[in-house]
Protein backbone atom coordinates (compact mmCIF):
# COMPACT_ATOMS: atom_id res chain seq x y z
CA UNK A 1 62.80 114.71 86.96
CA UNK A 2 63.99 117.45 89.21
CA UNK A 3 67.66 117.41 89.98
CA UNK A 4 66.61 117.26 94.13
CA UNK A 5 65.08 114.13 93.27
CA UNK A 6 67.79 112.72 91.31
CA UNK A 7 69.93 113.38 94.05
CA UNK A 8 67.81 111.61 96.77
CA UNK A 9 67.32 108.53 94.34
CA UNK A 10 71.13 108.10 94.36
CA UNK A 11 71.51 108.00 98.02
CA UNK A 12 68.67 105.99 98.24
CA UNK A 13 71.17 103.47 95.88
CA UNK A 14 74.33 103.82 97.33
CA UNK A 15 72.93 102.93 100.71
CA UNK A 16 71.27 100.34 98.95
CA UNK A 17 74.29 99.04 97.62
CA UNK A 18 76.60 99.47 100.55
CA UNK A 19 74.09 97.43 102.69
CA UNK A 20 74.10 95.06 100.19
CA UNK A 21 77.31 94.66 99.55
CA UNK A 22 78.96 96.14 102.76
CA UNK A 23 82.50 97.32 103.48
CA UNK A 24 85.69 96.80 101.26
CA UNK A 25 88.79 96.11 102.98
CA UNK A 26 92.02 96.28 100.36
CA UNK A 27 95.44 94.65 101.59
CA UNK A 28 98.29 96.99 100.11
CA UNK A 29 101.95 95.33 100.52
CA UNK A 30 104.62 97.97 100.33
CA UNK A 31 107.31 95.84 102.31
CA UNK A 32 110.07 94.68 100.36
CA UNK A 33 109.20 91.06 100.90
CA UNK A 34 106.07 89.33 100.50
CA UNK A 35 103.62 89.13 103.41
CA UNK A 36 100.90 86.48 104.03
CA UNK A 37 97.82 88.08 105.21
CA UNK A 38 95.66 85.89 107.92
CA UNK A 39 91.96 87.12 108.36
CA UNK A 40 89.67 85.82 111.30
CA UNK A 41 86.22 87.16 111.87
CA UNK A 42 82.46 86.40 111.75
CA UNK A 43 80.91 85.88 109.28
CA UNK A 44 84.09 84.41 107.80
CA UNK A 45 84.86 85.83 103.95
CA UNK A 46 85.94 84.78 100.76
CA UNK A 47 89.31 83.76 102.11
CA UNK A 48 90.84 83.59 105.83
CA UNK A 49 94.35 83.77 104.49
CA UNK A 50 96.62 84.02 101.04
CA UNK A 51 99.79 85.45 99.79
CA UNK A 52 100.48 89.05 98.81
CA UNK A 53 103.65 89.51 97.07
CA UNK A 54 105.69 92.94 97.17
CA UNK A 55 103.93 96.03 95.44
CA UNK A 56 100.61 93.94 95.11
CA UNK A 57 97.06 94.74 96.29
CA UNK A 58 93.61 92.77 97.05
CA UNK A 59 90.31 93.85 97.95
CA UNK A 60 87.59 91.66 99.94
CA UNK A 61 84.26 92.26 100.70
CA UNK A 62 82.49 92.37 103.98
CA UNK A 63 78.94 92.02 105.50
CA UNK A 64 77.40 94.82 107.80
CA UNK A 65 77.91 93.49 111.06
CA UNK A 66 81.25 92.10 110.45
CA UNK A 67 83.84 91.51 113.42
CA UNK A 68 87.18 90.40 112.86
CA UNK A 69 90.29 90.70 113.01
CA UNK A 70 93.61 90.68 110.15
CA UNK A 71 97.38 90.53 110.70
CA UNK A 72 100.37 89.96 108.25
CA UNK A 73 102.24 86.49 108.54
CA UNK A 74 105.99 86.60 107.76
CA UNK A 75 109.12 84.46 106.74
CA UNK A 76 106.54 82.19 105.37
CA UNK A 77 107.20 78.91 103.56
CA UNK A 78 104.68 76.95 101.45
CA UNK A 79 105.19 74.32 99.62
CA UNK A 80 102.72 74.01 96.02
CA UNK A 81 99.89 72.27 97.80
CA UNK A 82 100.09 75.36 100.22
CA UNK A 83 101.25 73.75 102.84
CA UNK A 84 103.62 75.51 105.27
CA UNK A 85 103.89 77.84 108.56
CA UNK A 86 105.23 80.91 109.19
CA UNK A 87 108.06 82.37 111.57
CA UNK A 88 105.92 84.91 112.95
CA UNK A 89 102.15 85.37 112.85
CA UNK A 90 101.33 81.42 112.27
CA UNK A 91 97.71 80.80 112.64
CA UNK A 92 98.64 76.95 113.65
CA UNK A 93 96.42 75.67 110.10
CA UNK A 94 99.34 74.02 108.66
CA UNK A 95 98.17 75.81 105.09
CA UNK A 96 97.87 79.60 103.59
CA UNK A 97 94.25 79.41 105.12
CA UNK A 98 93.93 80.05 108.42
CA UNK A 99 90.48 78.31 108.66
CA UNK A 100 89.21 80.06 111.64
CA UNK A 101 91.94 79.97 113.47
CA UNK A 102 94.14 83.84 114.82
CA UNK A 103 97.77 84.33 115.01
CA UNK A 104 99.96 82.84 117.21
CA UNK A 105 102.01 85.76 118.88
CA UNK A 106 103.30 88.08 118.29
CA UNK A 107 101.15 89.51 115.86
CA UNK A 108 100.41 93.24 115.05
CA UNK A 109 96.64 93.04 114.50
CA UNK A 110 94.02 95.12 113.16
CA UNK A 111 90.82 94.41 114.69
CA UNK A 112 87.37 96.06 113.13
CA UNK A 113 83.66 95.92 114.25
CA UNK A 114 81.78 97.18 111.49
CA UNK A 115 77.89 99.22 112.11
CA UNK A 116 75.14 96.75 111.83
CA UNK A 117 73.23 99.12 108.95
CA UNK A 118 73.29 102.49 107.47
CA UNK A 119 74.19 105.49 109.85
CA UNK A 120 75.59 102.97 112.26
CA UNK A 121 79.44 103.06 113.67
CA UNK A 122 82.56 100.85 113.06
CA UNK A 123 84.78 100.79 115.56
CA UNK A 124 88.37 99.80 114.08
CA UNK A 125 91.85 100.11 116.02
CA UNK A 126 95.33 98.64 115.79
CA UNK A 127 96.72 96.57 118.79
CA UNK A 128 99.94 95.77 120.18
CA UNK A 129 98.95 93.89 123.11
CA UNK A 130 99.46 90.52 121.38
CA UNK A 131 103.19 91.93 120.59
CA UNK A 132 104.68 93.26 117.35
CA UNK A 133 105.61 91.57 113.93
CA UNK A 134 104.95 94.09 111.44
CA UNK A 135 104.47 97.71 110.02
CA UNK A 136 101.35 97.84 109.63
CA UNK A 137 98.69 101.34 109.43
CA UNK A 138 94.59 101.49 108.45
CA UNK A 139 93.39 104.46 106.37
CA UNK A 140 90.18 105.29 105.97
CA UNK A 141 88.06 106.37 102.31
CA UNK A 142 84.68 107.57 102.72
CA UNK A 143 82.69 107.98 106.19
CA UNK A 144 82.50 110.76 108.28
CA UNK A 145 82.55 110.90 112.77
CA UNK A 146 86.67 110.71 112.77
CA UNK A 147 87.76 107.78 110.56
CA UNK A 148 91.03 108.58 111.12
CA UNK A 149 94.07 106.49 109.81
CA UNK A 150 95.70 104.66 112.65
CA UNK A 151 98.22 102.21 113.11
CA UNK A 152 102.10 101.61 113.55
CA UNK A 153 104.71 102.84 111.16
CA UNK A 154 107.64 102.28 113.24
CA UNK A 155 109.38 99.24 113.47
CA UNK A 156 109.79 97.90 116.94
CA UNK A 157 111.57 94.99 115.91
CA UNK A 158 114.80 96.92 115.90
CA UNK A 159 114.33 98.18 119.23
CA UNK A 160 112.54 95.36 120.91
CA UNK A 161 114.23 94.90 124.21
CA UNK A 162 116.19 91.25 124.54
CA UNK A 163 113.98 89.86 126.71
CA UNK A 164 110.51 90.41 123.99
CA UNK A 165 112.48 89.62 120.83
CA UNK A 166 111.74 86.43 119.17
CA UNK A 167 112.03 84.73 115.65
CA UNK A 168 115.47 86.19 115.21
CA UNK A 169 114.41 89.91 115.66
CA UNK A 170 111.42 89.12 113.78
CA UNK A 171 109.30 89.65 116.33
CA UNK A 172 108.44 91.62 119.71
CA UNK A 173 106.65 89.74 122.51
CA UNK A 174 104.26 91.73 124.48
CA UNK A 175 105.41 91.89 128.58
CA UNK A 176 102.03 89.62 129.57
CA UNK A 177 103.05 87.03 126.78
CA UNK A 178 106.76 87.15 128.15
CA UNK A 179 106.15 86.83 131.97
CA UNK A 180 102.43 85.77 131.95
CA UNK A 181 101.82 88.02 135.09
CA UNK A 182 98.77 89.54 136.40
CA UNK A 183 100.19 93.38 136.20
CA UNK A 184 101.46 92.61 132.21
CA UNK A 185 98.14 90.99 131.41
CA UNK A 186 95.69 92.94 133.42
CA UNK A 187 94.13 90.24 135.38
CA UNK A 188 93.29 89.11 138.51
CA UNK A 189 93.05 92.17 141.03
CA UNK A 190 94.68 94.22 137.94
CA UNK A 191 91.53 93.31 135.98
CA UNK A 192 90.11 96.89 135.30
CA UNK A 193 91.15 100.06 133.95
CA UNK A 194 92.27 101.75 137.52
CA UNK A 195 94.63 99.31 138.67
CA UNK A 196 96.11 97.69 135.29
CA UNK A 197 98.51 100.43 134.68
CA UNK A 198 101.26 101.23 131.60
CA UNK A 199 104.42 99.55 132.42
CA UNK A 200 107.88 100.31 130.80
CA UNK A 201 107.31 97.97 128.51
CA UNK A 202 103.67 99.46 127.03
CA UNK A 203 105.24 102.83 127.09
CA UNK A 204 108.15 101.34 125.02
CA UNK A 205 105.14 100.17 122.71
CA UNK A 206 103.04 103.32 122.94
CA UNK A 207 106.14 105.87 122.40
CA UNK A 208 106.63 104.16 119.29
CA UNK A 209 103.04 103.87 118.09
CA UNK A 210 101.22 106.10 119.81
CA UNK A 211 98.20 105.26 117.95
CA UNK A 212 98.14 101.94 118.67
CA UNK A 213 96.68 99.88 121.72
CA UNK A 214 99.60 99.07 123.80
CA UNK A 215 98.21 97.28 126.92
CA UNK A 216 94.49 95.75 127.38
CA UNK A 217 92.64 99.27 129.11
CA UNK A 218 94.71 101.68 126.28
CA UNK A 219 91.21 102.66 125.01
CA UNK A 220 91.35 106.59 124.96
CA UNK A 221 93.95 107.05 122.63
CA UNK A 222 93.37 103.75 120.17
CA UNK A 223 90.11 103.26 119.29
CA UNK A 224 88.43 104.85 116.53
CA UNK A 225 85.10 104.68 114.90
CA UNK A 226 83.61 106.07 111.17
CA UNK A 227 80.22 105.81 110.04
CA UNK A 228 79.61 104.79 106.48
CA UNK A 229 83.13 104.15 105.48
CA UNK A 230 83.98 102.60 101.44
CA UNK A 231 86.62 101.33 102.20
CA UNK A 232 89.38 100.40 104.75
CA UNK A 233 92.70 99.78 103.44
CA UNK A 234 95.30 97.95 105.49
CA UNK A 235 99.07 98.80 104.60
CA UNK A 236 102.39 96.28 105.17
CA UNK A 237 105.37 98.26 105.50
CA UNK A 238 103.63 101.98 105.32
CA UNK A 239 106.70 104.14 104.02
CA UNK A 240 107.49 107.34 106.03
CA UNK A 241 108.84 110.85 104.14
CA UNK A 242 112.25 110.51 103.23
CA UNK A 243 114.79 112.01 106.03
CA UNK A 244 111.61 112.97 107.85
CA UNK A 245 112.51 111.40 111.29
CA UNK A 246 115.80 112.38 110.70
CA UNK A 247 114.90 115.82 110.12
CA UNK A 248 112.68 116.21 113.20
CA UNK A 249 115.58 115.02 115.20
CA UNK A 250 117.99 117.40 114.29
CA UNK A 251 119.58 116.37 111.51
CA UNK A 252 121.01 113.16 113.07
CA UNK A 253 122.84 110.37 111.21
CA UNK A 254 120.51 106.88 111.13
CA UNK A 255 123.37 105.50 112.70
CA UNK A 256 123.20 107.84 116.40
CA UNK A 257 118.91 108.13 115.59
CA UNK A 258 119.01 104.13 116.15
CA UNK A 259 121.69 104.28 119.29
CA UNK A 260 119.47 106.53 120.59
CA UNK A 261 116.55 104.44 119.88
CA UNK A 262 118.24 101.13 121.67
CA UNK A 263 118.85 103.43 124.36
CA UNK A 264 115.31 104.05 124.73
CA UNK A 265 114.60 100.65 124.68
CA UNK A 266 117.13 99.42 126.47
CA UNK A 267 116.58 102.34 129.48
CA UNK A 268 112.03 101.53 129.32
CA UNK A 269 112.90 97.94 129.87
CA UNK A 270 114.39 98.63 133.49
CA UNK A 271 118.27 98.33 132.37
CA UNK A 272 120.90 98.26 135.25
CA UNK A 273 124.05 99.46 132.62
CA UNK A 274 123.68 103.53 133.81
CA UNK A 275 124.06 103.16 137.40
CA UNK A 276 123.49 107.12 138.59
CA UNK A 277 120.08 108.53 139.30
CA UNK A 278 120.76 111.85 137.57
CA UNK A 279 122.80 110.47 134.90
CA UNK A 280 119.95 107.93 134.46
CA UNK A 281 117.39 110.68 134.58
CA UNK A 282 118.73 113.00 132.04
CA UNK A 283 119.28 110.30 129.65
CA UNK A 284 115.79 108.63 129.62
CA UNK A 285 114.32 111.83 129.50
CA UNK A 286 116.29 112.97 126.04
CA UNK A 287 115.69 109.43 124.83
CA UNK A 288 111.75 110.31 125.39
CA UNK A 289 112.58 113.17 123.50
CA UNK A 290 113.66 112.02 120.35
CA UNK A 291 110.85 109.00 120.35
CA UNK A 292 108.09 111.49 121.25
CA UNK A 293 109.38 113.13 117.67
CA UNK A 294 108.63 109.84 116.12
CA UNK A 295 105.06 110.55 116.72
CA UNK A 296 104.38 112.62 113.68
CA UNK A 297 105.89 109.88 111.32
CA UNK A 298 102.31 108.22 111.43
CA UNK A 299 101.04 111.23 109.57
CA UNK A 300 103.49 111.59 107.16
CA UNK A 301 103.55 108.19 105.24
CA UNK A 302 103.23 107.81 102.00
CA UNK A 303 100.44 105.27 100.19
């Protein structure tokens, strides 16, 4: 048989296969603690929730068509029936299944629509606008049209301003779950992408992980799509370069980086403490300095 039509038979299989089996999604922990991984989607799969210990991986299969959504539970307790709930990311089920039900926030979720058939899109993203829990990034294998690795390295848990932080710094409350108003949550007469604006607080989100949605109409920078994708994996805890953050910003010690950091925060979330214009001025716009070099962090993790 001519090679050619070798060639063409093997296609023919692997799109065979893929449609038969569809799209692998592998959980990869690299945190220093163990995560709990909750899944919600249609059709559901094998599992909707289990435990993934430090330095461990698992893989799970998933339909064309699938739409879901997956997030990492922490501070978890279970007892050997797997009963329990966790400090942040609970999915209310009372067990290490989530049985259909999502994560309470604040959650850092990755959310995926996958193409209905062969030479069809997913769309994939990572979103913020249920607040922040976890580092958490999705790389692509396979595919072409983009599939590009998105997702937040940085952890906004140590520079979630006091009013957002919850489970003992564990967690970062979006604005709309912390004041429930229309503006935050983009409803009401700020229901549509001209009149729900960023606010500080989004910004604060969006400086961090630029990548990542940050407010409900944050489509242009945080959606992505791939066509024929293996395999999406979805990292805990995504470790950046050594000294590479500190390198981008001159050289400074971890120490004055995170003072600088908290300033940011502190400055996005509307705080009174600098009382002059100018002085106010110059110093927000060197803190947007030094988080706008945080950007490139996202591309220089390590897997």
């Amino acid at each position: 048989m001519a090679p050619s039509h070798l060639a063409l038979k093997f296609l023919l299989l692997s799109l065979i296969i893929k449609g038969v089996f569809g799209t692998t999604f592998t959980f990869s922990n690299k945190c220093d603690y163990t995560v709990w991984p909750g899944i919600l989607g249609t059709p559901a799969l094998a599992t909707t929730g289990f435990e993934l210990a430090e330095g461990k991986s698992r893989s799970l299969q998933a339909p064309a068509g699938w739409s879901g959504r997956f997030w990492g539970r922490t501070r978890c307790s279970f007892d050997g029936f797997g009963h329990g709930s966790c400090a942040t990311g609970d999915c209310g089920s009372g067990q290490v299944e989530c049985n259909g039900a999502g994560a309470a926030p604040p959650a850092t979720l990755a959310e995926f629509t996958l193409g209905s058939g062969s030479g069809t899109q997913d769309f994939y993203d990572v979103s913020l606008v249920d607040g922040y829990n976890i580092q958490m990034i999705v790389d692509v294998s396979g595919g072409s049209g983009g599939c590009g690795t998105t997702g937040c390295v940085d952890d906004l848990n140590r520079r979630c301003p006091g009013e957002l932080r919850v489970a003992d710094g564990g967690g970062c409350r979006s604005a709309c779950e912390t004041f429930g108003t229309p503006e935050y949550c983009c409803k009401d007469a700020f229901d549509s992408p001209a009149a729900c604006r960023p606010t500080p607080y989004s910004e604060l989100f969006k400086s961090a992980c630029p990548k990542s949605y940050s407010y409900a109409y944050d489509d242009a920078t945080s959606t992505f799509t791939c066509t024929g994708a293996d395999e999406y994996t979805i990292v805990f805890c995504p470790s950046i370069h050594s000294g590479s953050i500190k390198t981008k910003a001159s050289n400074m010690s971890e120490d004055s980086l995170n003072a600088l950091l908290d300033l940011y925060a502190s400055l996005a979330s509307g705080s009174q403490t600098i009382r002059s214009p100018c002085l106010f001025n110059v110093m927000f716009a060197f803190a947007i300095y030094v988080v706008a070099l945080l950007h490139t962090s996202l591309l220089s993790y390590n897997l």
